[in-house]
C-alpha atoms as a PDB file:
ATOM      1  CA  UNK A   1      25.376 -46.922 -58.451  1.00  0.00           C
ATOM      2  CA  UNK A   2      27.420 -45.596 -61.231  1.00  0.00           C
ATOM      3  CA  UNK A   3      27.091 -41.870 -62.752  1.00  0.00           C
ATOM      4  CA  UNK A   4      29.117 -40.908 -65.536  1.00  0.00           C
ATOM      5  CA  UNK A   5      31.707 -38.642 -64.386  1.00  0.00           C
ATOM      6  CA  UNK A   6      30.773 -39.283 -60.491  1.00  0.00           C
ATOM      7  CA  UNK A   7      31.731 -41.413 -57.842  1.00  0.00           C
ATOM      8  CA  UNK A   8      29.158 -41.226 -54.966  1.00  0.00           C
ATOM      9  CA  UNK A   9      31.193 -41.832 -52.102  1.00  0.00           C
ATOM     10  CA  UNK A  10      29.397 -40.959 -49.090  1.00  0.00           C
ATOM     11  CA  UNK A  11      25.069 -41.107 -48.395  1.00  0.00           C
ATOM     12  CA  UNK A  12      23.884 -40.275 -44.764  1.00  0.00           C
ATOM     13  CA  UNK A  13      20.320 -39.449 -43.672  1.00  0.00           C
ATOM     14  CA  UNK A  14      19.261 -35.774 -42.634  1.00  0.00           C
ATOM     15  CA  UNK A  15      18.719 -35.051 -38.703  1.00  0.00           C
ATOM     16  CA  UNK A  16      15.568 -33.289 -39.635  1.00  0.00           C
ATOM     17  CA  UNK A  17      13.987 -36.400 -42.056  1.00  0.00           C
ATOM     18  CA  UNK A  18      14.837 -40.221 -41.019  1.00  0.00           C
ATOM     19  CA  UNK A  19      14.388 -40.759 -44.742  1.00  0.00           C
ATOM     20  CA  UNK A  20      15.688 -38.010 -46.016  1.00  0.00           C
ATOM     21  CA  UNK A  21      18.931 -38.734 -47.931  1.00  0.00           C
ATOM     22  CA  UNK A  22      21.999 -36.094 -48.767  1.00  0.00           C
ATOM     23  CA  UNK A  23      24.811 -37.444 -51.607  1.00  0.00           C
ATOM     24  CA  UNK A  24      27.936 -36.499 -50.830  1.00  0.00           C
ATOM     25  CA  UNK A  25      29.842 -36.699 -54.307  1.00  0.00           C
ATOM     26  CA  UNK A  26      33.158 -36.350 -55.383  1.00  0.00           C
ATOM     27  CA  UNK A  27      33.590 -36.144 -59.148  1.00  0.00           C
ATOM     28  CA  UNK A  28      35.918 -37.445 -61.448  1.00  0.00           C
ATOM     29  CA  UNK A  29      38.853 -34.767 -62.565  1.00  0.00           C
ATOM     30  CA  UNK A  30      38.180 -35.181 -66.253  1.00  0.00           C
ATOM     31  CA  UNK A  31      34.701 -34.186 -65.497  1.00  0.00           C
ATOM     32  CA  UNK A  32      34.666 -32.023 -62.707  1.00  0.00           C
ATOM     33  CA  UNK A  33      33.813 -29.105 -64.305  1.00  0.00           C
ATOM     34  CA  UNK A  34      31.115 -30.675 -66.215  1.00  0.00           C
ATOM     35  CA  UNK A  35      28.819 -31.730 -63.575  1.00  0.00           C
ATOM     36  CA  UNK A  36      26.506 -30.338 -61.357  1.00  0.00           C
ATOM     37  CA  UNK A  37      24.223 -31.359 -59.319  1.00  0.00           C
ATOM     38  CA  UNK A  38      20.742 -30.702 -60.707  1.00  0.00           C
ATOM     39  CA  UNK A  39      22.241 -33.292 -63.268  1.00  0.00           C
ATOM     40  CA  UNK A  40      22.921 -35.548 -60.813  1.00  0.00           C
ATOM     41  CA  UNK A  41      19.376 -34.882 -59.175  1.00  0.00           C
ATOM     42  CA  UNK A  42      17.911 -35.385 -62.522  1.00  0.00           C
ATOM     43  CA  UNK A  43      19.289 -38.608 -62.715  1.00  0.00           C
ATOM     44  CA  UNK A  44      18.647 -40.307 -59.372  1.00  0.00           C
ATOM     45  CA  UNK A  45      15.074 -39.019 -60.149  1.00  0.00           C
ATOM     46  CA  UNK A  46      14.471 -41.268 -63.413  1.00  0.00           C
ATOM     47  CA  UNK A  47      16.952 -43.878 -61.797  1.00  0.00           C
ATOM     48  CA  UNK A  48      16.214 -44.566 -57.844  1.00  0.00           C
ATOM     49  CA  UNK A  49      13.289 -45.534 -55.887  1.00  0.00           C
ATOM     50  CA  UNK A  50      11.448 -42.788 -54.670  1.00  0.00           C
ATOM     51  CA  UNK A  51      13.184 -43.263 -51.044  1.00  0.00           C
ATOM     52  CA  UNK A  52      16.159 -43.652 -52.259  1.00  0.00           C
ATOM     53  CA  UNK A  53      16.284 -39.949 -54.002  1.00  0.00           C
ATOM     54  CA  UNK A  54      18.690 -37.672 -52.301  1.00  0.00           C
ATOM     55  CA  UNK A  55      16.897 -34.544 -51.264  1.00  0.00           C
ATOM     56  CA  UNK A  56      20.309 -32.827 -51.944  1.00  0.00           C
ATOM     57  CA  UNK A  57      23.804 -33.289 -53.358  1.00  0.00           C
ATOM     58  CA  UNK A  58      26.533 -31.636 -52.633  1.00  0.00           C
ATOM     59  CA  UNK A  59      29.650 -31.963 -55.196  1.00  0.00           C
ATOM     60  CA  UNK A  60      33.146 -31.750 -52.988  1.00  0.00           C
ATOM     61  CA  UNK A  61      36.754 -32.094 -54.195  1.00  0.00           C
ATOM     62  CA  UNK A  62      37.788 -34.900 -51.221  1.00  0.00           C
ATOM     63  CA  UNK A  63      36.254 -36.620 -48.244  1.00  0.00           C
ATOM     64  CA  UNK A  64      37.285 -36.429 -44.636  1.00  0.00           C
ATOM     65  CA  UNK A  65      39.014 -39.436 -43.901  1.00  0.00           C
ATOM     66  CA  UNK A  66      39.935 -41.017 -40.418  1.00  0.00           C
ATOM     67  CA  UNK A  67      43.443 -42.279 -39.793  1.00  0.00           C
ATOM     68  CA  UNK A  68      41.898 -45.423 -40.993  1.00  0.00           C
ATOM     69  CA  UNK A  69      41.269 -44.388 -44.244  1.00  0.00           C
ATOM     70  CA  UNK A  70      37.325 -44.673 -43.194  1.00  0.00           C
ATOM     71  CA  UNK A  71      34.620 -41.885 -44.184  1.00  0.00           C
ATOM     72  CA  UNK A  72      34.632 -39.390 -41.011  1.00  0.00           C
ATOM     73  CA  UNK A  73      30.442 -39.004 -41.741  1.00  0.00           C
ATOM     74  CA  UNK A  74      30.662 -36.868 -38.209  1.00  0.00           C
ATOM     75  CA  UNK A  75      32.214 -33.971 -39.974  1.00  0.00           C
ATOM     76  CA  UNK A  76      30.081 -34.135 -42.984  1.00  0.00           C
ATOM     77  CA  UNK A  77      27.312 -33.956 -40.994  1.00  0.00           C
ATOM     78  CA  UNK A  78      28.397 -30.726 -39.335  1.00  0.00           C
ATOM     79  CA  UNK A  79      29.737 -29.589 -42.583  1.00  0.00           C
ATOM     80  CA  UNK A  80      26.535 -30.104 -44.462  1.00  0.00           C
ATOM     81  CA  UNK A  81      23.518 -29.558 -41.917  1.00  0.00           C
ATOM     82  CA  UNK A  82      23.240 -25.914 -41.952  1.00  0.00           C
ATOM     83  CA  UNK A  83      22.791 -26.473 -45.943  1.00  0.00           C
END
């Protein structure tokens, strides 16, 4: 999926919902300060499947990487649950 101005790097289902999904995004620099997330909500809406929405996004400057250069989704998730 591309997004102007957004790279959506990480997508992991909510504990609470099995089909609940959270976007994890990290934007661009040039337009970091431009986005937020009801735009990006917004556009998933007219653009995605409805179970394929993200109930949530959350904008971050860098993901948690392992020493494999892999997404560490384990500390999103306990970053992001109590959201």
């Amino acid at each position: 999926m591309r997004i102007a101005g957004a790279e959506p790097r990480a997508v992991m289902p909510q504990k609470k919902c099995y089909r609940c999904v959270v976007a994890i995004v990290v934007p661009r620099r040039e337009s970091a300060e431009k986005l937020s997330t009801e735009e990006l909500i917004g556009y998933c809406r007219k653009r995605l499947a409805s179970y394929k929405k993200p109930s949530a996004v959350h904008l971050v400057n860098e993901l948690p990487r392992s020493d494999l250069g892999k997404v560490r989704k384990d500390v999103l998730r306990e970053q992001f649950s109590a959201r």
